[in-house]
C-alpha atoms as a PDB file:
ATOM      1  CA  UNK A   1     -48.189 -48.730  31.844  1.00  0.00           C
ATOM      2  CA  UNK A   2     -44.655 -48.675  31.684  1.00  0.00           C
ATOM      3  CA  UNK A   3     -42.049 -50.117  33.761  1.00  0.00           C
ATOM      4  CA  UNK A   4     -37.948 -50.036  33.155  1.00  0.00           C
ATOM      5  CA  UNK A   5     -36.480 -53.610  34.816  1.00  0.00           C
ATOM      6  CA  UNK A   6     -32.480 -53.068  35.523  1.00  0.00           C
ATOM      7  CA  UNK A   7     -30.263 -55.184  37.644  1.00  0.00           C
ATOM      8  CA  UNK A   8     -26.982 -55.789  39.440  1.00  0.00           C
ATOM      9  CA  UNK A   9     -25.756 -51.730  40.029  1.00  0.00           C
ATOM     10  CA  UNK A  10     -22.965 -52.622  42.168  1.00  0.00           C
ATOM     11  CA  UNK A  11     -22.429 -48.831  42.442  1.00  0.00           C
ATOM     12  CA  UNK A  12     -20.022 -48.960  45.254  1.00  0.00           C
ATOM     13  CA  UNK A  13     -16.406 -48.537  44.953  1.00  0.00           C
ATOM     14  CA  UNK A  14     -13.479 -50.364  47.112  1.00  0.00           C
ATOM     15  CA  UNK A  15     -10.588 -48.620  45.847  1.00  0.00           C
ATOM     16  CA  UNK A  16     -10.171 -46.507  49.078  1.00  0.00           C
ATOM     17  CA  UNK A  17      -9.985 -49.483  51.020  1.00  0.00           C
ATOM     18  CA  UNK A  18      -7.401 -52.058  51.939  1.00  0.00           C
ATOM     19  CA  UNK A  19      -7.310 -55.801  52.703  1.00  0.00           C
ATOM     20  CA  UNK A  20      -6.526 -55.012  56.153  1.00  0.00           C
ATOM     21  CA  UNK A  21     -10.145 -52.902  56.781  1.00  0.00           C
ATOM     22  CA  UNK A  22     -12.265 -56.297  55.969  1.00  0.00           C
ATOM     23  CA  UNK A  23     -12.014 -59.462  57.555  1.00  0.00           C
ATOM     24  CA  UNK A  24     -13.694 -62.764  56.671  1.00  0.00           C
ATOM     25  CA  UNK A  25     -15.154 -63.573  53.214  1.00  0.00           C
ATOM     26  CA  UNK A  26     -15.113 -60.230  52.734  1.00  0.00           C
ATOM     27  CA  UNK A  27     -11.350 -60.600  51.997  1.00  0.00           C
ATOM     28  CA  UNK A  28     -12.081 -62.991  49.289  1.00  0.00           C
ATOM     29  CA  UNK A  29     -14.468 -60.092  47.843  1.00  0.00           C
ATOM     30  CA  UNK A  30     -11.503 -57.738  47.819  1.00  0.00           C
ATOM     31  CA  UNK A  31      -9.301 -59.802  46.130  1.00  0.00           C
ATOM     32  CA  UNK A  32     -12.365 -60.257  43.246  1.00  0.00           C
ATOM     33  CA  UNK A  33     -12.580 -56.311  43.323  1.00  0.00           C
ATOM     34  CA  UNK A  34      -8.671 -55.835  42.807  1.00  0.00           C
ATOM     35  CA  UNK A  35      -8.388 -58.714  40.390  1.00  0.00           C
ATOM     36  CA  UNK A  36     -11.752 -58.192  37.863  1.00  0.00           C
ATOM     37  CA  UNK A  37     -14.356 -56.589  39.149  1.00  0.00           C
ATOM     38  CA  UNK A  38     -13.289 -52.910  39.386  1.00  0.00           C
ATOM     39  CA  UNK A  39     -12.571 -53.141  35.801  1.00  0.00           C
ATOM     40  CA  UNK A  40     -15.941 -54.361  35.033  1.00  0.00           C
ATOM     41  CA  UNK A  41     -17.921 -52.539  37.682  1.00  0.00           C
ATOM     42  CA  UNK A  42     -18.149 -48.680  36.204  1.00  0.00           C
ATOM     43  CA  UNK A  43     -20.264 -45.809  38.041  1.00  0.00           C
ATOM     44  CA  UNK A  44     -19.627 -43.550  35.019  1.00  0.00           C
ATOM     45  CA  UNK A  45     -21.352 -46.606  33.235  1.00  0.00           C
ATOM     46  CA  UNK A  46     -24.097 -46.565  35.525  1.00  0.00           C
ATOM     47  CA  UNK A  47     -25.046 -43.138  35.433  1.00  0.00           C
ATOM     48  CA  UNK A  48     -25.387 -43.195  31.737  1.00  0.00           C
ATOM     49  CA  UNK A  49     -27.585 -45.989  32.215  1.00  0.00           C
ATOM     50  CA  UNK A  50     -29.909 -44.328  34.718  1.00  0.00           C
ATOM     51  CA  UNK A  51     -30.120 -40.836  32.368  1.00  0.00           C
ATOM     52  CA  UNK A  52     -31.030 -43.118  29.546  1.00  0.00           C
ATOM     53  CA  UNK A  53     -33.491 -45.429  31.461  1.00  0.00           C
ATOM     54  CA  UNK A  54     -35.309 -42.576  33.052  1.00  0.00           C
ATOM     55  CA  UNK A  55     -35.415 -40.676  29.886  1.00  0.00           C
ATOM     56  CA  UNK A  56     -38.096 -43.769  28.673  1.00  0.00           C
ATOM     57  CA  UNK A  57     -40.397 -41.701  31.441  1.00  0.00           C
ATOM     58  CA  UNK A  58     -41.317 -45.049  33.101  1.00  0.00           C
ATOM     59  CA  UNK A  59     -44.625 -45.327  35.441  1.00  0.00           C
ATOM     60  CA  UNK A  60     -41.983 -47.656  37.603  1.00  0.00           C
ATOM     61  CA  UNK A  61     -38.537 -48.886  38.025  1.00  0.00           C
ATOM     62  CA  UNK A  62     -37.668 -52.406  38.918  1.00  0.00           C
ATOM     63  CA  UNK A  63     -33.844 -53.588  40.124  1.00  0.00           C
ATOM     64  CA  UNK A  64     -33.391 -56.688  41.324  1.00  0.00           C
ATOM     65  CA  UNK A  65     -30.515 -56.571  43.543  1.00  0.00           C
ATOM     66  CA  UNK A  66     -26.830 -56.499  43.947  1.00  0.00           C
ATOM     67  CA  UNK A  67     -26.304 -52.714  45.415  1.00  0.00           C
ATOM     68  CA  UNK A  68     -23.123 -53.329  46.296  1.00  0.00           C
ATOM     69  CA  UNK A  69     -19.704 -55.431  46.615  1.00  0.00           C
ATOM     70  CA  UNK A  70     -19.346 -56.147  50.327  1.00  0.00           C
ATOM     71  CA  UNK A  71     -22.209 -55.519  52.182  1.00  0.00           C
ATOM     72  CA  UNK A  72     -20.968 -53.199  54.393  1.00  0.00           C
ATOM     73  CA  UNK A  73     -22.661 -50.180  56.248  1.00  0.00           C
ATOM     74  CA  UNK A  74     -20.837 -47.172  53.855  1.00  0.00           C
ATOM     75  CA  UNK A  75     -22.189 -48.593  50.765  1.00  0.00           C
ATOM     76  CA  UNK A  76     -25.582 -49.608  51.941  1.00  0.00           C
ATOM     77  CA  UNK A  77     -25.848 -45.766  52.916  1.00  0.00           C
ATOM     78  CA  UNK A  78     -24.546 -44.937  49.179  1.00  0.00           C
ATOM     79  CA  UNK A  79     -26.950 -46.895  47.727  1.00  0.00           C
ATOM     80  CA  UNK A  80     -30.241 -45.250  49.779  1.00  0.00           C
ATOM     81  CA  UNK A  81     -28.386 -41.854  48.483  1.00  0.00           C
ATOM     82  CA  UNK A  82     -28.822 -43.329  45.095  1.00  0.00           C
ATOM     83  CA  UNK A  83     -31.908 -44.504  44.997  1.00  0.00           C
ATOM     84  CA  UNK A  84     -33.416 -41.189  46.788  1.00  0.00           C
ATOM     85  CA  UNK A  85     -31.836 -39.408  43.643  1.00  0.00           C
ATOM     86  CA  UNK A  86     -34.330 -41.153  41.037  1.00  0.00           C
ATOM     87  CA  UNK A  87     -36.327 -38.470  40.465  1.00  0.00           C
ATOM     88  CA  UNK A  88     -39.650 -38.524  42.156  1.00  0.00           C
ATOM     89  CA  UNK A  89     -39.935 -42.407  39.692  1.00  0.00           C
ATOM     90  CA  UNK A  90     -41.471 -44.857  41.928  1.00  0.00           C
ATOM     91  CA  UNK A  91     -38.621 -47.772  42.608  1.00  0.00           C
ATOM     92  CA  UNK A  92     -39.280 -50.591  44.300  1.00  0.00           C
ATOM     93  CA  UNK A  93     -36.189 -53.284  44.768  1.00  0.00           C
ATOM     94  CA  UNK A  94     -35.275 -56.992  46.260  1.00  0.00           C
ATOM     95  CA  UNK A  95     -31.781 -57.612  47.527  1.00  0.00           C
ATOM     96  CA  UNK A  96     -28.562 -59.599  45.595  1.00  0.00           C
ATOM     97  CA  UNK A  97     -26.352 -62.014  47.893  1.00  0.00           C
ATOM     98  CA  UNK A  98     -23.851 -59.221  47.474  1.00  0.00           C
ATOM     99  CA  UNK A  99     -26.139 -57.013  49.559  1.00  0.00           C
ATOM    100  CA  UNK A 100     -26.233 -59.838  52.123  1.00  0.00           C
ATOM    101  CA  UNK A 101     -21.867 -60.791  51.806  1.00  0.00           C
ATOM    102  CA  UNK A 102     -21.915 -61.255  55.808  1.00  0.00           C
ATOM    103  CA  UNK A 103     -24.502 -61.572  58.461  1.00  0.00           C
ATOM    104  CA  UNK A 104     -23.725 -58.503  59.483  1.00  0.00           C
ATOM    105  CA  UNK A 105     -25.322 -57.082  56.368  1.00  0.00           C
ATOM    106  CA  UNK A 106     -29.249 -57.689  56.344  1.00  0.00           C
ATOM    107  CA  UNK A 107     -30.274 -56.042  59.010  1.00  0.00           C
ATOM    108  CA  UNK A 108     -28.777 -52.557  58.338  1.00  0.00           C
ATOM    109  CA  UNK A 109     -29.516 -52.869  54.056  1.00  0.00           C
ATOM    110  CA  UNK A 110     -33.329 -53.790  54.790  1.00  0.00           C
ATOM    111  CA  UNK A 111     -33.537 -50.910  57.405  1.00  0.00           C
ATOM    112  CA  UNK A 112     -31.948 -48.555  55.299  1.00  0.00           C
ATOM    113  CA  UNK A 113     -33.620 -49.516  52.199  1.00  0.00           C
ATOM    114  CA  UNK A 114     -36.988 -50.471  53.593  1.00  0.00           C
ATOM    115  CA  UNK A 115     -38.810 -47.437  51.391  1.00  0.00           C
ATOM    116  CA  UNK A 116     -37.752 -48.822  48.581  1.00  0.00           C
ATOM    117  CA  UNK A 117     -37.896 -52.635  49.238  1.00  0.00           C
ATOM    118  CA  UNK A 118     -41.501 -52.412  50.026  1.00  0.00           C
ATOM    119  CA  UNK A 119     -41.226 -53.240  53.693  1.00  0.00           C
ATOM    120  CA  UNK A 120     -41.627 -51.794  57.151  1.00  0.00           C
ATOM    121  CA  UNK A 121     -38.132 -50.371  58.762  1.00  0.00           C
ATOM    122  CA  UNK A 122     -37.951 -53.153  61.458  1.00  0.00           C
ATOM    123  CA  UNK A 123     -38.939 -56.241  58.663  1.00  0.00           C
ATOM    124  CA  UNK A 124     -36.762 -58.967  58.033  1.00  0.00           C
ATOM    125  CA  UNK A 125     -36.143 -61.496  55.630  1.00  0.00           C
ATOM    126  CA  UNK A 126     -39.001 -63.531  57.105  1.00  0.00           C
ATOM    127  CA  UNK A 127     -41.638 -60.258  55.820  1.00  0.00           C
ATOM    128  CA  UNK A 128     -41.095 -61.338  52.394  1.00  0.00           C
ATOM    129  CA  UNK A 129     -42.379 -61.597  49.527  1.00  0.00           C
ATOM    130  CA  UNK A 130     -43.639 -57.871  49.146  1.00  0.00           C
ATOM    131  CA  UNK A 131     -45.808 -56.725  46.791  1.00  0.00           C
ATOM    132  CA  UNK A 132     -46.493 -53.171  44.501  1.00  0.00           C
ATOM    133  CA  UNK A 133     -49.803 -52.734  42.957  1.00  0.00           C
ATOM    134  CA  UNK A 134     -49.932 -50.472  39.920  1.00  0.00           C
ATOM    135  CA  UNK A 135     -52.886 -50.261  37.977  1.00  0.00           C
ATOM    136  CA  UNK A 136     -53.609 -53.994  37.253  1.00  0.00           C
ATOM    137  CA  UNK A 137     -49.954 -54.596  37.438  1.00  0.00           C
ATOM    138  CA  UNK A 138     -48.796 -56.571  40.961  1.00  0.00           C
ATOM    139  CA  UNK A 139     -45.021 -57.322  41.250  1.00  0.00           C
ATOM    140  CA  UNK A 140     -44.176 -59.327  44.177  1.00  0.00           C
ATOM    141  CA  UNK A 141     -40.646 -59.389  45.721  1.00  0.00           C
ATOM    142  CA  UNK A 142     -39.020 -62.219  46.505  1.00  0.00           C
ATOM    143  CA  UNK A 143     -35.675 -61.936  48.515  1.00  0.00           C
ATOM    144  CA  UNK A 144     -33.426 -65.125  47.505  1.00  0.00           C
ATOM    145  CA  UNK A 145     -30.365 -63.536  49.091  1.00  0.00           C
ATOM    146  CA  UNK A 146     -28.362 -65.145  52.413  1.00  0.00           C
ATOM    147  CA  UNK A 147     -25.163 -64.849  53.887  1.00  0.00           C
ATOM    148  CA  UNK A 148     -23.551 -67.375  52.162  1.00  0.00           C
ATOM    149  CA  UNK A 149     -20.316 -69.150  53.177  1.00  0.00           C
ATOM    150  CA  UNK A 150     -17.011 -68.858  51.448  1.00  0.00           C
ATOM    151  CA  UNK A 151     -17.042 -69.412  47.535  1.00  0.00           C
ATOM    152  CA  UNK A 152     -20.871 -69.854  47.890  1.00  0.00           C
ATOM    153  CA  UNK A 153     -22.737 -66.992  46.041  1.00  0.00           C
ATOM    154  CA  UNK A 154     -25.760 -68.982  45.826  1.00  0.00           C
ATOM    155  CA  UNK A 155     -29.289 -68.358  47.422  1.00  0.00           C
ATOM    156  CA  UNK A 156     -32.545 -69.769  48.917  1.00  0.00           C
ATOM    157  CA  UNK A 157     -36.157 -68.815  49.212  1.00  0.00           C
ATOM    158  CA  UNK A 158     -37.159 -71.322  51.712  1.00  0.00           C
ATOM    159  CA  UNK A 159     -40.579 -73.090  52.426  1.00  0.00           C
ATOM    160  CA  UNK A 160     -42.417 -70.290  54.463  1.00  0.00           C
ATOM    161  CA  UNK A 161     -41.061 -67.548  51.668  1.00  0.00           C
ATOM    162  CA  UNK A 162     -42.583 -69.887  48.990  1.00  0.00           C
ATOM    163  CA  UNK A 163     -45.750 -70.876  51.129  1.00  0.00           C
ATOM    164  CA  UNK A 164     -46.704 -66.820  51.182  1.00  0.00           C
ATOM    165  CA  UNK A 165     -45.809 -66.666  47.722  1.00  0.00           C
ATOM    166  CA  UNK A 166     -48.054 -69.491  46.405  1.00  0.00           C
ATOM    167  CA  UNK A 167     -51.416 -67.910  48.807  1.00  0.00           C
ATOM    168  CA  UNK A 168     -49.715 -64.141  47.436  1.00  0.00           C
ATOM    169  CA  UNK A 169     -50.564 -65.291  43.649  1.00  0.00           C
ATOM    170  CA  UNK A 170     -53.676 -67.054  44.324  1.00  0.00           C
ATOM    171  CA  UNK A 171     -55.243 -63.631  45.330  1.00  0.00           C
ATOM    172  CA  UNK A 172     -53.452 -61.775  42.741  1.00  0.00           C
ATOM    173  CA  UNK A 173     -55.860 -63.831  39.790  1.00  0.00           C
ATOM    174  CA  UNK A 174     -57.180 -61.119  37.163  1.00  0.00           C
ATOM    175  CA  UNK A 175     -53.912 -58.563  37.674  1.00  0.00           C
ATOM    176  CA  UNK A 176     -50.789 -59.031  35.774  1.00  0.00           C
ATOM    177  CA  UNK A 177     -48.232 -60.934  38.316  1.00  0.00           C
ATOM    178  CA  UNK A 178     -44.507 -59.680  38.074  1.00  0.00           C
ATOM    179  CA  UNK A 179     -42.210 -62.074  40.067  1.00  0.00           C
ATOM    180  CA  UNK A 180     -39.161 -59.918  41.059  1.00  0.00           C
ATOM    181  CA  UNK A 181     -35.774 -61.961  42.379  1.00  0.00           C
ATOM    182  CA  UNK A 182     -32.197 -62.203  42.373  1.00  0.00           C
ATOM    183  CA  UNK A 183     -30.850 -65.190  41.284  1.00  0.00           C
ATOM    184  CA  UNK A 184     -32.275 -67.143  38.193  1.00  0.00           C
ATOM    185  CA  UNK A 185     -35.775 -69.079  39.185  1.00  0.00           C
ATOM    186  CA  UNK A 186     -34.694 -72.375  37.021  1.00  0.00           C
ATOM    187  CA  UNK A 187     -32.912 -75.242  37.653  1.00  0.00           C
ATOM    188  CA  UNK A 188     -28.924 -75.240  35.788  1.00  0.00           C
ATOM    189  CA  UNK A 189     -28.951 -71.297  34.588  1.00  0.00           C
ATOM    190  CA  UNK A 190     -25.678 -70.456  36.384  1.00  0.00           C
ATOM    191  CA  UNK A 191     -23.036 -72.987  38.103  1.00  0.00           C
ATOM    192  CA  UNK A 192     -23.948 -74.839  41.233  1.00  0.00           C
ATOM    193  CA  UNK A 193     -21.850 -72.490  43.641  1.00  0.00           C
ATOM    194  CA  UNK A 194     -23.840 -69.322  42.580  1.00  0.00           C
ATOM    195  CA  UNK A 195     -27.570 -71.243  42.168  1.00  0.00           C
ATOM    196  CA  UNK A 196     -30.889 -71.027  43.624  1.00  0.00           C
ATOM    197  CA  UNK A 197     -31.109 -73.858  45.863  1.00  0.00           C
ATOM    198  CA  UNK A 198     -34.622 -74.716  46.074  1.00  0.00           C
ATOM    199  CA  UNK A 199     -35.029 -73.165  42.163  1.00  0.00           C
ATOM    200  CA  UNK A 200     -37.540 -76.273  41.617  1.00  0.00           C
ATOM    201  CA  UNK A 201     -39.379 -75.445  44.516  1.00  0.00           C
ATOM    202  CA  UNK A 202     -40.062 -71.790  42.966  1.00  0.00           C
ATOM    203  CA  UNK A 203     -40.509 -72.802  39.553  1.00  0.00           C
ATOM    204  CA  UNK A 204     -43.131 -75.227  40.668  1.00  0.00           C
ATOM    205  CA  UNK A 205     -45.348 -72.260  42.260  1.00  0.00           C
ATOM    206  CA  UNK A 206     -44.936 -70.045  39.623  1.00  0.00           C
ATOM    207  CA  UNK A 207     -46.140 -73.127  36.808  1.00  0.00           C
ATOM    208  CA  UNK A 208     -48.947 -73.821  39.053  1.00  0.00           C
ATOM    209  CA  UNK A 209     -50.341 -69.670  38.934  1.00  0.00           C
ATOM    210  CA  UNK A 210     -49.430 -69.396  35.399  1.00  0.00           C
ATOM    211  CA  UNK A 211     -48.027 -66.008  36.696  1.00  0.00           C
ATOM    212  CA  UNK A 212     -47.046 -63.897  33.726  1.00  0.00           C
ATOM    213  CA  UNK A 213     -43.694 -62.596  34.273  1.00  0.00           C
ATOM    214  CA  UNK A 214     -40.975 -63.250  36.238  1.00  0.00           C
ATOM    215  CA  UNK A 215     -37.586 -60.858  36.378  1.00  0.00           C
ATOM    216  CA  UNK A 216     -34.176 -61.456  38.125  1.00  0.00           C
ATOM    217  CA  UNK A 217     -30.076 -60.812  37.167  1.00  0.00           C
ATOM    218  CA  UNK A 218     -26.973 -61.967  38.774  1.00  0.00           C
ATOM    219  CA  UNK A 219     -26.103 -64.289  36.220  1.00  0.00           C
ATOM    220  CA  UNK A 220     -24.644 -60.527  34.136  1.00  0.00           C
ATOM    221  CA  UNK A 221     -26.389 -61.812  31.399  1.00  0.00           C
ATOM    222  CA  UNK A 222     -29.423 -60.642  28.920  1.00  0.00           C
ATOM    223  CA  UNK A 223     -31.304 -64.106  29.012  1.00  0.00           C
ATOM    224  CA  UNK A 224     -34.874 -64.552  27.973  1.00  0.00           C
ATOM    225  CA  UNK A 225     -36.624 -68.139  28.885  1.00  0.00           C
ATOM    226  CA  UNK A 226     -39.708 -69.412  29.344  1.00  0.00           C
ATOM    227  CA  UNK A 227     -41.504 -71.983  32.183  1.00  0.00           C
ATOM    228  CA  UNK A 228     -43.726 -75.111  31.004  1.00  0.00           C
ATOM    229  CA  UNK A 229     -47.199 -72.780  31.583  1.00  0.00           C
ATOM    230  CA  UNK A 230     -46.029 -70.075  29.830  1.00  0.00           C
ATOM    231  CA  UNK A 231     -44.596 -68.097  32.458  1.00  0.00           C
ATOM    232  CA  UNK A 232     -42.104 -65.635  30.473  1.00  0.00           C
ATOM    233  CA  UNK A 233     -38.621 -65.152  32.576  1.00  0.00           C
ATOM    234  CA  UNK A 234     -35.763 -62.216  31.716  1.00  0.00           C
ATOM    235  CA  UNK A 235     -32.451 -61.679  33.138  1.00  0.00           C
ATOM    236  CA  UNK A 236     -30.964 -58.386  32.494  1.00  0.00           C
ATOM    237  CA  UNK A 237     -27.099 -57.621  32.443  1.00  0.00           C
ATOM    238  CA  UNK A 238     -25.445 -56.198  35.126  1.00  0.00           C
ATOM    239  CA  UNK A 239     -26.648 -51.961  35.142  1.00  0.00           C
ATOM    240  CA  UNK A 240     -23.112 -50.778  35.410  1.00  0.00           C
ATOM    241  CA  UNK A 241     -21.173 -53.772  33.463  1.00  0.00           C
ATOM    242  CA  UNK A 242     -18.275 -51.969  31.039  1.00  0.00           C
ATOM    243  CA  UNK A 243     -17.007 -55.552  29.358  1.00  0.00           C
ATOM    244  CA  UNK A 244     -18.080 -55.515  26.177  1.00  0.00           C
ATOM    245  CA  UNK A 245     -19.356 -59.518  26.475  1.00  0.00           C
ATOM    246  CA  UNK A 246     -22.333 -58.350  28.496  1.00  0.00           C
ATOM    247  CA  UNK A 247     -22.638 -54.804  28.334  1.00  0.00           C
ATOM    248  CA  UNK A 248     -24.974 -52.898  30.614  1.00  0.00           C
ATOM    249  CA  UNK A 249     -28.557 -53.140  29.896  1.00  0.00           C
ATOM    250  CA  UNK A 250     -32.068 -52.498  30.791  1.00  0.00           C
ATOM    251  CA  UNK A 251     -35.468 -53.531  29.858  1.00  0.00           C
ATOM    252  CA  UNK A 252     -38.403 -51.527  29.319  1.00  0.00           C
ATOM    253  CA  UNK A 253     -41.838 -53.330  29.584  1.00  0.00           C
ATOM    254  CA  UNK A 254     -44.670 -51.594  28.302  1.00  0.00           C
ATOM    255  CA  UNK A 255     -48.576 -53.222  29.095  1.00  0.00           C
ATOM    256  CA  UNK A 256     -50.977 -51.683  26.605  1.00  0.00           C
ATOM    257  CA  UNK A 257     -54.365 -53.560  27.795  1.00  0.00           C
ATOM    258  CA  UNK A 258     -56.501 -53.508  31.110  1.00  0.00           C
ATOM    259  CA  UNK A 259     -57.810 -56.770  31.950  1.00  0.00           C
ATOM    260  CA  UNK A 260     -56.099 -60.051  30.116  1.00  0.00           C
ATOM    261  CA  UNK A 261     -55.039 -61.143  27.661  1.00  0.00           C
ATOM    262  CA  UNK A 262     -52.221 -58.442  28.864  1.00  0.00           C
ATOM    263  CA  UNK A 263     -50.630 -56.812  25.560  1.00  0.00           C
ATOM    264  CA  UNK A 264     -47.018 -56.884  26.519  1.00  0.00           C
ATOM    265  CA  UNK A 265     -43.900 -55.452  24.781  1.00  0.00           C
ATOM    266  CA  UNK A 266     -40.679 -55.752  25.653  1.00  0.00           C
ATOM    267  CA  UNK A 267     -37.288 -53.682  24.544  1.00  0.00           C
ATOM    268  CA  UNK A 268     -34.092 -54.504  25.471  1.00  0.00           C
ATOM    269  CA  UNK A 269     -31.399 -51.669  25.314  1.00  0.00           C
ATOM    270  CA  UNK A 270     -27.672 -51.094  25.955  1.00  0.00           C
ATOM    271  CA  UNK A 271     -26.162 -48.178  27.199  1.00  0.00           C
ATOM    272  CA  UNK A 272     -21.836 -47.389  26.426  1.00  0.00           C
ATOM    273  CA  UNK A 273     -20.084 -45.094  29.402  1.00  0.00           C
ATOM    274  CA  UNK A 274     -20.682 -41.929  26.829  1.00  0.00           C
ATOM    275  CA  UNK A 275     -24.701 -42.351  27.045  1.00  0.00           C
ATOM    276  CA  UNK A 276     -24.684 -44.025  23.481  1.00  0.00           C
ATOM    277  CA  UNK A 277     -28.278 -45.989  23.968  1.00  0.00           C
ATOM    278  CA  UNK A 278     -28.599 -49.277  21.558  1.00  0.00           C
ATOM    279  CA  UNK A 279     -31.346 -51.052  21.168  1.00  0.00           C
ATOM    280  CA  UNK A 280     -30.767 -54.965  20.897  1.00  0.00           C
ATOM    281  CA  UNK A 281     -33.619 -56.507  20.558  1.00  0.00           C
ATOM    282  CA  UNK A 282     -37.507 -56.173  21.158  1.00  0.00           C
ATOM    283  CA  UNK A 283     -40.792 -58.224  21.594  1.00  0.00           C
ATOM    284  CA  UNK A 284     -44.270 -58.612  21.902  1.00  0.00           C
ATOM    285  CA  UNK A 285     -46.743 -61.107  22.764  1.00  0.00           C
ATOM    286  CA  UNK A 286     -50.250 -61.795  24.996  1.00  0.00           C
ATOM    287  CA  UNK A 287     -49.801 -62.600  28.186  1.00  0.00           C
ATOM    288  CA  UNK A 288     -52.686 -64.141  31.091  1.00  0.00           C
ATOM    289  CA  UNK A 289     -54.382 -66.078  27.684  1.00  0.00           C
ATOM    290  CA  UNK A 290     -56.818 -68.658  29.714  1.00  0.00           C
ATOM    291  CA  UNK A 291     -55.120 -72.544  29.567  1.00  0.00           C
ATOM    292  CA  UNK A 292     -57.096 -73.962  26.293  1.00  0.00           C
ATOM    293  CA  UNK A 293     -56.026 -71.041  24.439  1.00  0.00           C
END
C-alpha cells in the first residue's frame, strides 16, 4: 500500500480583498497575508505539487490541515472544489487552526468538507477522532484545531477527544495505526503561542498503544522525530510553500508487509513552481516489532 502525506495547502488567495471586508482577528490575518504570507503562499506551487504527488499513483492521500488563510465561507467552498478535483484518489483530511480563524468557521468547513474529513454532514468537533481503514492500514483523525484568540495559533484535543482516541487504538491492535493531526503531538516543537496545549496528554496515549505512525504540519517544516515506544512522528512542509528555507514537500509512505512487523519506507520529496520533483531524503525501517524486540 501506498499513501502520499502533504500538509498546510493554504490554497486560497486574499488579494481581492480589503481590510475593510474582515473584521476581528481576521484583520490581523490580512495584515500577515499583505506583509509575508502571499509571498510564501503560491497556488502555481501547489499545483505542481499535486501533479507530482499524484503521479506516485498513491492507494491514498493524507493532508493534515490548513485549507485556507481566514476561514471564511468563499475559501472553504474553494477548497471542497479542490479536493473534488483529485482524481477519483481517495483523500481523507483533519482541519488546521487556519480552517477554524473564527467561530464562525467550523461549522460551515466540517459541513462542506465532511466527505473528505471522514464524518457525517451535521458532525462536529465533538465526532472526532475519525478513522479510514485500508487494507491493514487504520489512520485516525484527530482535529486539534479551535478558534483561537488573537496572536494565539495554538490548539487542543481535549479529554473526551483523547478518551475516544485511547479506546479507538486499543481496538485497532494487529492493523498499522496512522495518527493524523495538525499541530505537532510533542511538547516544545514550535513556540508556546502556536502549541498543542495538552501535547503531553496526546503523547502519553500514543506511548501507551505503541501506535506506529503519527503525521501532522503547521510548524512549515520537514521534521522527523520519534516518541519513547517507538512511535515514529513526521511533519511535512507547507504543500504550497515557495521560500526556499522550507520548500514545499510531500511524503510518500509505502507498507510492503501484511500483518507486523509492518515493512515501512518513507520518501521525502520537493517540488519547485516549474514541477521540478527532488527527492531529499528517504527511509526504511520495521514498524509494530512486539516490546522485547
Amino acid at each position: 500500500m501506498r499513501f502520499v502525506h502533504l500538509s498546510d495547502p493554504h490554497l486560497s488567495s486574499l488579494d481581492a480583498r480589503g481590510y475593510g471586508s474582515v473584521s476581528g482577528k481576521r484583520r490581523l490575518g490580512m495584515l500577515s497575508w499583505n506583509r509575508r504570507r502571499r509571498h510564501h503562499h503560491r497556488r502555481e506551487v501547489l499545483d505542481a505539487l499535486r501533479v507530482a504527488a499524484l503521479a506516485e499513483r498513491p492507494d491514498l492521500v493524507l493532508i493534515s490541515g490548513d485549507f485556507v488563510q481566514l476561514g471564511l465561507g468563499d475559501e472553504i467552498a474553494q477548497v471542497r472544489a479542490w479536493l473534488d478535483a483529485f482524481e477519483g484518489v481517495p483523500v481523507r483530511i483533519v482541519p488546521g487552526n487556519h480552517d477554524f480563524y473564527q467561530p464562525d468557521s467550523p461549522g460551515p468547513a466540517l459541513a462542506a468538507w465532511a466527505p473528505y474529513l471522514g464524518l457525517a454532514a451535521a458532525a462536529g468537533v465533538d465526532d472526532f477522532p475519525s478513522h479510514l481503514d485500508l487494507g491493514a492500514v487504520r489512520v485516525i483523525g484527530l482535529c486539534s484545531a479551535r478558534p483561537m484568540p488573537w496572536w494565539s495559533a495554538g490548539g487542543e484535543i481535549g479529554g473526551p477527544q483523547l478518551e475516544r482516541l485511547d479506546r479507538l487504538l486499543g481496538e485497532s491492535r494487529g492493523r498499522l495505526r496512522c495518527v493524523m493531526l495538525h499541530h505537532p503531538p510533542q511538547p516544545g516543537q514550535c513556540a508556546r503561542r502556536k502549541a498543542l496545549g495538552d501535547a503531553g496528554a496526546l503523547c502519553a496515549v500514543l506511548e501507551r498503544h505503541a501506535v506506529e505512525l503519527v503525521l501532522h504540519g503547521h510548524v512549515h517544516r520537514n521534521r522527523a522525530s520519534r516518541l519513547a515506544g517507538g512511535t515514529r512522528i513526521f511533519a511535512t512542509a507547507s504543500a504550497s510553500n515557495a521560500a526556499t528555507h522550507a520548500p514545499a514537500s510531500y511524503r510518500v509512505f509505502d507498507c510492503t508487509s501484511a500483518a507486523a512487523p509492518w515493512q515501512l519506507a518513507m520518501r521525502l520529496v520537493t517540488v519547485d513552481a516549474g514541477g521540478h520533483a527532488r527527492e531529499l531524503e528517504q527511509s526504511s525501517w520495521a514498524a509494530g516489532l512486539p516490546p522485547s524486540s
